[in-house]
PDB file of N, CA and C in Angstrom:
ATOM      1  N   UNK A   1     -68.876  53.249 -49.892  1.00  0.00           N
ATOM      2  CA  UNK A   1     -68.232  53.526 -48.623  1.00  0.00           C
ATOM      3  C   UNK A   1     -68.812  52.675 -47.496  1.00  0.00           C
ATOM      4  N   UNK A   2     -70.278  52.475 -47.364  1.00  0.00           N
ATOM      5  CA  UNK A   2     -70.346  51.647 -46.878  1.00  0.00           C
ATOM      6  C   UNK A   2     -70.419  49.992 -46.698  1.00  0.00           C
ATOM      7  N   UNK A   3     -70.270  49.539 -45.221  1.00  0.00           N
ATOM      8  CA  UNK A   3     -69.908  48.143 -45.295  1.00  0.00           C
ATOM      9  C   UNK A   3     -71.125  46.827 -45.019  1.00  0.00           C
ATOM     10  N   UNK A   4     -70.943  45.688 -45.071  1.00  0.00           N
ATOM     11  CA  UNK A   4     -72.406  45.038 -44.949  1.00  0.00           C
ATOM     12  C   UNK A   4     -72.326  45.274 -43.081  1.00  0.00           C
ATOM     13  N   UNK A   5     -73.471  44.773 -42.129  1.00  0.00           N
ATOM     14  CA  UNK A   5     -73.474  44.586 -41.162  1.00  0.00           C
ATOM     15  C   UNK A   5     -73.279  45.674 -39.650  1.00  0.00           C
ATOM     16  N   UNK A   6     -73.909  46.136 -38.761  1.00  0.00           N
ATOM     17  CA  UNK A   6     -74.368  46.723 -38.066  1.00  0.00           C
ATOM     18  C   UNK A   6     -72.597  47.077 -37.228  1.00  0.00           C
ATOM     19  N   UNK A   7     -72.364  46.515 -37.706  1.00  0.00           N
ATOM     20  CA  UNK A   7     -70.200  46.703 -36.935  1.00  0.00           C
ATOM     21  C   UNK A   7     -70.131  47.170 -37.348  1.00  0.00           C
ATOM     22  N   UNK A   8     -70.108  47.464 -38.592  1.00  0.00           N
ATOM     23  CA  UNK A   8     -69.245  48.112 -39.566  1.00  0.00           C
ATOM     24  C   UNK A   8     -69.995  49.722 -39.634  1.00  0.00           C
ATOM     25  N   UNK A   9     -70.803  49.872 -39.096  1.00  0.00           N
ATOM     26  CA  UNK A   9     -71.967  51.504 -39.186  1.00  0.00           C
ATOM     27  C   UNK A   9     -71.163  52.282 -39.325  1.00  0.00           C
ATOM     28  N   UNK A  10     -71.738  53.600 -40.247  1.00  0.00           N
ATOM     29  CA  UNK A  10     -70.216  54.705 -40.600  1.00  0.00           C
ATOM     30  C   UNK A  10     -71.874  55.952 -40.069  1.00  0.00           C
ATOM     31  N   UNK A  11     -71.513  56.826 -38.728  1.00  0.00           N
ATOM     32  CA  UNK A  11     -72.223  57.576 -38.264  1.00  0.00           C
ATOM     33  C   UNK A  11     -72.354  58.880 -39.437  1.00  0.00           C
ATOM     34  N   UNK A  12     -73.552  60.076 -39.352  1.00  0.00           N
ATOM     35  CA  UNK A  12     -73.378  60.683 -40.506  1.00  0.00           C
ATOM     36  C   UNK A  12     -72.230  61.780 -40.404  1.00  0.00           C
ATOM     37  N   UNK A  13     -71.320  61.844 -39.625  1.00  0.00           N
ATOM     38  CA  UNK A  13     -70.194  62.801 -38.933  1.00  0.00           C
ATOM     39  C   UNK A  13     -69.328  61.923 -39.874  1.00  0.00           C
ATOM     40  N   UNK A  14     -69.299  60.476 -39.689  1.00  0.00           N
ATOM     41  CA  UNK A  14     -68.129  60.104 -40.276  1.00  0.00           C
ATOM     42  C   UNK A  14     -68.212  60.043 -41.952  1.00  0.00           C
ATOM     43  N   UNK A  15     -69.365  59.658 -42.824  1.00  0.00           N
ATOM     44  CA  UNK A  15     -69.443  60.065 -44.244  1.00  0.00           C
ATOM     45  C   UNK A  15     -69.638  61.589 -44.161  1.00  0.00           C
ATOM     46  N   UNK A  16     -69.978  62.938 -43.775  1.00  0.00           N
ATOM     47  CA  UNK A  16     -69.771  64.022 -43.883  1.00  0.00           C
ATOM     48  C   UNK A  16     -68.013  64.233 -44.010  1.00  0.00           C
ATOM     49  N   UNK A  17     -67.532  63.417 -43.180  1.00  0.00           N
ATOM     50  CA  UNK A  17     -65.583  63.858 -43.165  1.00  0.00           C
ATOM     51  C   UNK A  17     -65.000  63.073 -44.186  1.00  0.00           C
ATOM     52  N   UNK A  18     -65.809  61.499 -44.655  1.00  0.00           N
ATOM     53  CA  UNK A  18     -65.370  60.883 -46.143  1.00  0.00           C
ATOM     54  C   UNK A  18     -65.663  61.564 -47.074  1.00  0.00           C
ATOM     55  N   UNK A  19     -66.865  61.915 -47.286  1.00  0.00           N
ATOM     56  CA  UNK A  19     -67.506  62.784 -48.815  1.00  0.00           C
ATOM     57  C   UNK A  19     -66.822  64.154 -48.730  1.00  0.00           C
ATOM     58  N   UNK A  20     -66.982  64.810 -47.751  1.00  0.00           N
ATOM     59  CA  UNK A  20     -66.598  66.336 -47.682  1.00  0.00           C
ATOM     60  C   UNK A  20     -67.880  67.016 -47.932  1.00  0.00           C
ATOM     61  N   UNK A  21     -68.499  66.231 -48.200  1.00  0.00           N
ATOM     62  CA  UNK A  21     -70.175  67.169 -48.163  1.00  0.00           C
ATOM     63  C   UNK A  21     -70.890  67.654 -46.941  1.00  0.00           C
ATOM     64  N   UNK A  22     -71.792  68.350 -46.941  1.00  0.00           N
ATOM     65  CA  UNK A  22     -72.428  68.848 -45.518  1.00  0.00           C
ATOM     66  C   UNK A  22     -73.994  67.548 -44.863  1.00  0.00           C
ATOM     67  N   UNK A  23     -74.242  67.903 -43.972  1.00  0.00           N
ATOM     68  CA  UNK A  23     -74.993  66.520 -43.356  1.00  0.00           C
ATOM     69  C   UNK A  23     -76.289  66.088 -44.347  1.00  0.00           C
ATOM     70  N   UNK A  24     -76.190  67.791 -44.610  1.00  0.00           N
ATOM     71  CA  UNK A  24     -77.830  67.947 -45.646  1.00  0.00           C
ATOM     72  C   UNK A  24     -78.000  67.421 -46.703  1.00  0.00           C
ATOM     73  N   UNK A  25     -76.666  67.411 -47.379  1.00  0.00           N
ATOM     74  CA  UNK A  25     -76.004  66.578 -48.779  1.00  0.00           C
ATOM     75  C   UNK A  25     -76.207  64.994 -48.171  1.00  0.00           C
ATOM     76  N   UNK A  26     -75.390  64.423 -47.651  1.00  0.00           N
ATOM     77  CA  UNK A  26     -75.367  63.363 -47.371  1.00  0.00           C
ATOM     78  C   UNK A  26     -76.357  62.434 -47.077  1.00  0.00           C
ATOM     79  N   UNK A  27     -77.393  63.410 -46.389  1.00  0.00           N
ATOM     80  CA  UNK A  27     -78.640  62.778 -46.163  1.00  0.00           C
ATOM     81  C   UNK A  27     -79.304  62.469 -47.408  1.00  0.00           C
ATOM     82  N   UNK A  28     -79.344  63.578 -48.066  1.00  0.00           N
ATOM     83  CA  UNK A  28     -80.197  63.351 -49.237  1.00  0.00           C
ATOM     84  C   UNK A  28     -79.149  62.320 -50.186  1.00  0.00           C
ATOM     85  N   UNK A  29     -78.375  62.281 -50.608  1.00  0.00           N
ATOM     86  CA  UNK A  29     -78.042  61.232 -50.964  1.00  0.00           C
ATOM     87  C   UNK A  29     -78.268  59.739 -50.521  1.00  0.00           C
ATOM     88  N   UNK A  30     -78.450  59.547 -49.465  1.00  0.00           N
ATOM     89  CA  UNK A  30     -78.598  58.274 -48.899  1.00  0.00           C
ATOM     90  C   UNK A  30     -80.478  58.178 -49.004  1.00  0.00           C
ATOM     91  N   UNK A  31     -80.719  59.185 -49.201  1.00  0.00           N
ATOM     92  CA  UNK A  31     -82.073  58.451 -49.168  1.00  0.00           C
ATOM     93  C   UNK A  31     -82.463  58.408 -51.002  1.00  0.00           C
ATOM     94  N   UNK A  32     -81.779  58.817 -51.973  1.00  0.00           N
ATOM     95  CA  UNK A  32     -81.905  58.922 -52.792  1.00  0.00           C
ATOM     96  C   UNK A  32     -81.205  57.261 -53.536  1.00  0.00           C
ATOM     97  N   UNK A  33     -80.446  57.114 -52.950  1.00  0.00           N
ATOM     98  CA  UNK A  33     -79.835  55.566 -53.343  1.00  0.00           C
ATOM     99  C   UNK A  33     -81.002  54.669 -52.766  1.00  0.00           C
ATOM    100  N   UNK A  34     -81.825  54.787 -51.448  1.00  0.00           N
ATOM    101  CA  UNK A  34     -82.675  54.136 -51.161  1.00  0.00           C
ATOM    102  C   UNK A  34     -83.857  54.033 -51.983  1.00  0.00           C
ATOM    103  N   UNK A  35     -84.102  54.960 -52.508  1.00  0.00           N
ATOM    104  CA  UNK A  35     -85.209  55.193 -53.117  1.00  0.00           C
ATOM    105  C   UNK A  35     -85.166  54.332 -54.333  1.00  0.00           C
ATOM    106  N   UNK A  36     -83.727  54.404 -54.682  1.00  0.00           N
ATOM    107  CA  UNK A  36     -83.110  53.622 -56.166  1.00  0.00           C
ATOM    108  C   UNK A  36     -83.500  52.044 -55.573  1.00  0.00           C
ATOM    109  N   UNK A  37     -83.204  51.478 -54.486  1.00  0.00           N
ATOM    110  CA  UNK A  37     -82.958  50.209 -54.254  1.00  0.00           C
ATOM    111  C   UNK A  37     -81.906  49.733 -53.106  1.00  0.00           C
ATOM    112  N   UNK A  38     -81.357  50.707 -53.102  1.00  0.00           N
ATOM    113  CA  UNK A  38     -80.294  50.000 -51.982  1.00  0.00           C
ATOM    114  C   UNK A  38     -80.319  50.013 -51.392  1.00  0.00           C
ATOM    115  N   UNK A  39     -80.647  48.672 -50.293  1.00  0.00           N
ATOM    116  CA  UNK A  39     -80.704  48.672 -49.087  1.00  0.00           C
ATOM    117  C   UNK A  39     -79.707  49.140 -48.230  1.00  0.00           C
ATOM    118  N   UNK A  40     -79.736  50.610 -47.957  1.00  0.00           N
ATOM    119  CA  UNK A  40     -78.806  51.117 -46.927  1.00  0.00           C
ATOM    120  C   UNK A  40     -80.014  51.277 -45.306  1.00  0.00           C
ATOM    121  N   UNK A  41     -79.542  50.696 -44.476  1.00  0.00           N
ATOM    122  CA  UNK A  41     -79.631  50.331 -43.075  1.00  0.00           C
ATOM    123  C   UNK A  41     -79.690  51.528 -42.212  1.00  0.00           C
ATOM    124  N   UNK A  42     -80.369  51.824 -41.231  1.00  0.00           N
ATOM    125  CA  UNK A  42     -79.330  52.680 -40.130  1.00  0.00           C
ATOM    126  C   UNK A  42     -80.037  52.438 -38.820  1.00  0.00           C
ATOM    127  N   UNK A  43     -79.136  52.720 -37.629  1.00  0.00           N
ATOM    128  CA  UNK A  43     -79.550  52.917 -36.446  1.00  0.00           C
ATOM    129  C   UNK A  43     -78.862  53.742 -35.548  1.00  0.00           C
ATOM    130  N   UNK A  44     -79.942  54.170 -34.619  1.00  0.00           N
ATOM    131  CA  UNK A  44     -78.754  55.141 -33.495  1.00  0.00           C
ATOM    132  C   UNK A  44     -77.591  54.962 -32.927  1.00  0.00           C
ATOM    133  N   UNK A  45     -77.523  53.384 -33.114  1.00  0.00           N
ATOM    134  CA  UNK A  45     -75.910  53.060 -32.428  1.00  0.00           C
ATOM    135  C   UNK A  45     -74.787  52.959 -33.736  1.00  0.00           C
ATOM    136  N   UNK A  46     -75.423  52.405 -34.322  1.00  0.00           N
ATOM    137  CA  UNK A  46     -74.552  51.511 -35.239  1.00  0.00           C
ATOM    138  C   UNK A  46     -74.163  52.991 -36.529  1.00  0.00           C
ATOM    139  N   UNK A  47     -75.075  53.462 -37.012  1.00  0.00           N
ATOM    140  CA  UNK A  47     -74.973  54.824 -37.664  1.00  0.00           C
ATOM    141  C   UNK A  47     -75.769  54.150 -39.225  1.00  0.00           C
ATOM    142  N   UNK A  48     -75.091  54.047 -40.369  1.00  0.00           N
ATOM    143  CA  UNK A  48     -75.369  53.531 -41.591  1.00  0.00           C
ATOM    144  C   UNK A  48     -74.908  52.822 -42.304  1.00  0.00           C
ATOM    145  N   UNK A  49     -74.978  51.572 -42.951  1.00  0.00           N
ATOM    146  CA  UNK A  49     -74.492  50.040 -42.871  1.00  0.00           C
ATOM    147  C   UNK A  49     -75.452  49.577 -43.802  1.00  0.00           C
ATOM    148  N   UNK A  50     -74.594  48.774 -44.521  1.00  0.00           N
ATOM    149  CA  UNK A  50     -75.425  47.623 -45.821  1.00  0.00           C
ATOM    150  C   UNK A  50     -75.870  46.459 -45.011  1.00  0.00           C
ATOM    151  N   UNK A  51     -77.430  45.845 -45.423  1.00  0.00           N
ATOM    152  CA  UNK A  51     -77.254  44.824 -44.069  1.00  0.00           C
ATOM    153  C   UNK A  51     -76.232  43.340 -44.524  1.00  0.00           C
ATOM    154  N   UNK A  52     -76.201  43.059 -43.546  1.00  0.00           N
ATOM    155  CA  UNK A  52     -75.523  41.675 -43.813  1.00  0.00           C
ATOM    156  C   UNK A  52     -76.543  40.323 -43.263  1.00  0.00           C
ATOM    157  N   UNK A  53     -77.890  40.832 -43.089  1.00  0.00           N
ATOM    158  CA  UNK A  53     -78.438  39.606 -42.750  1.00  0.00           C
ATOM    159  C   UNK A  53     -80.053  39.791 -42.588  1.00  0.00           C
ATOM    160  N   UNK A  54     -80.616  39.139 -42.722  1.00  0.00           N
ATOM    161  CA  UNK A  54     -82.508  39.348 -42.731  1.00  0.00           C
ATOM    162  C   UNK A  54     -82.992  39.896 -41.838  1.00  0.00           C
ATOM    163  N   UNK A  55     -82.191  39.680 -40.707  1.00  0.00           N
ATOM    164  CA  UNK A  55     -82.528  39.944 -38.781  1.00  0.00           C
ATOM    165  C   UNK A  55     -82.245  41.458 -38.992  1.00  0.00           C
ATOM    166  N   UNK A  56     -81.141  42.067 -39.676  1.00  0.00           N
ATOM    167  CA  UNK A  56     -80.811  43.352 -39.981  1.00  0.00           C
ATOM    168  C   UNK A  56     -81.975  43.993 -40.602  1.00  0.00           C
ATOM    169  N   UNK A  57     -82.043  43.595 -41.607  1.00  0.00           N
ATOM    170  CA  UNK A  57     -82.940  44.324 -42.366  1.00  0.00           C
ATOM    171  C   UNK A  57     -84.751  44.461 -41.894  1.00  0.00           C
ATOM    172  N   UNK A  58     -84.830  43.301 -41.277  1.00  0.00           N
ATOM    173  CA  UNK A  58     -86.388  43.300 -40.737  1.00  0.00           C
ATOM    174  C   UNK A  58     -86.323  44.302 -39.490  1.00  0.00           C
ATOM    175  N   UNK A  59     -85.343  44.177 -38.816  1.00  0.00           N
ATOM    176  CA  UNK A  59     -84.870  45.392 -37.960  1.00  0.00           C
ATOM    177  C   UNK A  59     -85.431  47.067 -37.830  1.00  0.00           C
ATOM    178  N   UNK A  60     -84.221  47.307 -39.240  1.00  0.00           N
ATOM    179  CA  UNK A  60     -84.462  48.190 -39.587  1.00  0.00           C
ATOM    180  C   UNK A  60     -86.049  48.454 -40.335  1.00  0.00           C
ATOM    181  N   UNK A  61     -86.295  48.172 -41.105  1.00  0.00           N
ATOM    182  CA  UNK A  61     -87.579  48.280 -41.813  1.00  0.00           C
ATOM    183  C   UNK A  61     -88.647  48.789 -40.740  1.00  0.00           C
ATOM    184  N   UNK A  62     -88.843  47.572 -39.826  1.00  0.00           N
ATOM    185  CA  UNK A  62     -89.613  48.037 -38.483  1.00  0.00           C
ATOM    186  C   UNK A  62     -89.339  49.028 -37.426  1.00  0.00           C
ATOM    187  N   UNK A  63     -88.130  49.614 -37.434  1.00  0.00           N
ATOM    188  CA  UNK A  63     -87.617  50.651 -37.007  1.00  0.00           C
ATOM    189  C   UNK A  63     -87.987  51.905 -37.653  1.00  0.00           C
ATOM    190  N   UNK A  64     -88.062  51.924 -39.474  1.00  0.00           N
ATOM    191  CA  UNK A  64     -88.981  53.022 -40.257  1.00  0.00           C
ATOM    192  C   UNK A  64     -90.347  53.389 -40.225  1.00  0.00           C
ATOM    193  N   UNK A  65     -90.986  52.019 -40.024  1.00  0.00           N
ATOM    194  CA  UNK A  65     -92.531  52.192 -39.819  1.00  0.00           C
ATOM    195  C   UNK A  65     -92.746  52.239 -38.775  1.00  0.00           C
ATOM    196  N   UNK A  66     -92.246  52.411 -37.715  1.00  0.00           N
ATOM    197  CA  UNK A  66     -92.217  52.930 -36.083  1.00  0.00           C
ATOM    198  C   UNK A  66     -92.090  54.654 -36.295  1.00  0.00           C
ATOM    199  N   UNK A  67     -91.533  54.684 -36.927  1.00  0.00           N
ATOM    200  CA  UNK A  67     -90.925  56.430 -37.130  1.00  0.00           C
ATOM    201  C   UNK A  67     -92.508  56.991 -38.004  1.00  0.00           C
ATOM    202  N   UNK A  68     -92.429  56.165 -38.789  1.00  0.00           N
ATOM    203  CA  UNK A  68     -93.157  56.998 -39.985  1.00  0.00           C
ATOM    204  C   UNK A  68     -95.231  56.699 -38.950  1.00  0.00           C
ATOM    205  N   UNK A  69     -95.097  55.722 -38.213  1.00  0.00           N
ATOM    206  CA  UNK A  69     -96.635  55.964 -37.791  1.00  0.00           C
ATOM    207  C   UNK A  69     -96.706  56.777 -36.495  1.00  0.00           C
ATOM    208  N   UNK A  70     -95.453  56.710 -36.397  1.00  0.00           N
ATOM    209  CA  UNK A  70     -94.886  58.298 -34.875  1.00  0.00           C
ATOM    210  C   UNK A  70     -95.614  59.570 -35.946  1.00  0.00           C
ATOM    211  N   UNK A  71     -94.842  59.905 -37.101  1.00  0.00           N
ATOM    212  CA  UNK A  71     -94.941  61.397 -37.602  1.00  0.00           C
ATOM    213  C   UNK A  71     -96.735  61.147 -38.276  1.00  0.00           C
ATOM    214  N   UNK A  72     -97.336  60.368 -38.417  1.00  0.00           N
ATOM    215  CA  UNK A  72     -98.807  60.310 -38.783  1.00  0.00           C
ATOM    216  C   UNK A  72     -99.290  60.818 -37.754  1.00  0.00           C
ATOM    217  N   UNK A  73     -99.229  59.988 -36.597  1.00  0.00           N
ATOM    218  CA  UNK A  73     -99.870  60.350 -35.301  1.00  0.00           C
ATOM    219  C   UNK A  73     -99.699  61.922 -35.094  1.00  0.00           C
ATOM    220  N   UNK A  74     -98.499  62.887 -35.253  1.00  0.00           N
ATOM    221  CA  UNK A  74     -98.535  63.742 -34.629  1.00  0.00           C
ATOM    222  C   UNK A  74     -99.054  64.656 -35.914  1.00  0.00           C
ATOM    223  N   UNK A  75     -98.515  64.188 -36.597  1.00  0.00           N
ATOM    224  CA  UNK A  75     -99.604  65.194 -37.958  1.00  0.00           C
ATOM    225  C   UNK A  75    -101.084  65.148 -37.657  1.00  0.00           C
ATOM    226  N   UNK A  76    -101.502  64.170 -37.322  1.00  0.00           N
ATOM    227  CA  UNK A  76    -103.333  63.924 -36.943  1.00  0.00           C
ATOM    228  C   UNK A  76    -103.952  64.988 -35.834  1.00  0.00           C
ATOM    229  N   UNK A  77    -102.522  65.065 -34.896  1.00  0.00           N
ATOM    230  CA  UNK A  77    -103.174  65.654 -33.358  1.00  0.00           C
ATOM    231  C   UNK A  77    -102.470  67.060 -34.276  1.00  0.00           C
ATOM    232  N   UNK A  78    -102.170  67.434 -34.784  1.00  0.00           N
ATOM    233  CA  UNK A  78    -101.839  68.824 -35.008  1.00  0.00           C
ATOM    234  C   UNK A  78    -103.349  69.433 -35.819  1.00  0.00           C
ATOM    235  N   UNK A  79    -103.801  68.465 -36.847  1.00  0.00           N
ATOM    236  CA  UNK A  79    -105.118  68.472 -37.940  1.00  0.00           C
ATOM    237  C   UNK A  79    -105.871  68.948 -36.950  1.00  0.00           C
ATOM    238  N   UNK A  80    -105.997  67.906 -35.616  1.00  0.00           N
ATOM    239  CA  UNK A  80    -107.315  67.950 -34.793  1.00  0.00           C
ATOM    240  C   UNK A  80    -107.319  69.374 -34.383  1.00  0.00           C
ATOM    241  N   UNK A  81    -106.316  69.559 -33.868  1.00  0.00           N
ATOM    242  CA  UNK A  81    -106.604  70.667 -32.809  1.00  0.00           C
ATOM    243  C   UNK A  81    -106.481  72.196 -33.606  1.00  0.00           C
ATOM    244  N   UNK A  82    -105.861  71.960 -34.695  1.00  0.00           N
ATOM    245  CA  UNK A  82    -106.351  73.291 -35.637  1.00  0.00           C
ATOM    246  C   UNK A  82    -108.109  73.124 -36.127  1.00  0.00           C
ATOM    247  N   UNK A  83    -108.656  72.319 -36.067  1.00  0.00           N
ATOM    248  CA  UNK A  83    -110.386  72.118 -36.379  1.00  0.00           C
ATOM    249  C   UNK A  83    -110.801  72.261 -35.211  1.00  0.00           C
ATOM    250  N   UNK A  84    -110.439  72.353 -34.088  1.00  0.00           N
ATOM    251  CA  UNK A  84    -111.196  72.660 -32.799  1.00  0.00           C
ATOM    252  C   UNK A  84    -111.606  74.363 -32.560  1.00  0.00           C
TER     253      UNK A  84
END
């Protein structure tokens, strides 16, 4: 269903109304194809998209490890302040 390139983004409202599945389904599916290999893409504007280009994908990638050293950080200050 989805297409290469950041135009083409299908938001998760719009594969919830293609699949007929609920957001919770959908999610987990998409991260489960990722997990397989496929580079599926996403961003807040664009929604979820195959990339169509390196600039895409380095994009995104750095857009995950922005997220994922966000949720470290706040896991750390949660550790700390339960040991205080």
């Amino acid at each position: 269903m989805l297409l290469e390139g950041s135009e083409n983004g299908l938001h998760l409202q719009d594969l919830v109304r293609l699949t007929g599945e609920d957001q919770r389904m959908v999610r987990k599916m998409i991260h489960e194809e990722r997990r397989l290999g496929v580079p599926i893409l996403s961003d807040n504007i664009s929604g979820y998209f195959l990339p169509s280009s390196q600039q895409e994908r380095e994009a995104c990638v750095q857009s995950l490890r922005h997220r994922a050293k966000e949720i470290l950080a706040a896991a750390a200050a949660i550790e700390k302040a339960v040991k205080q």
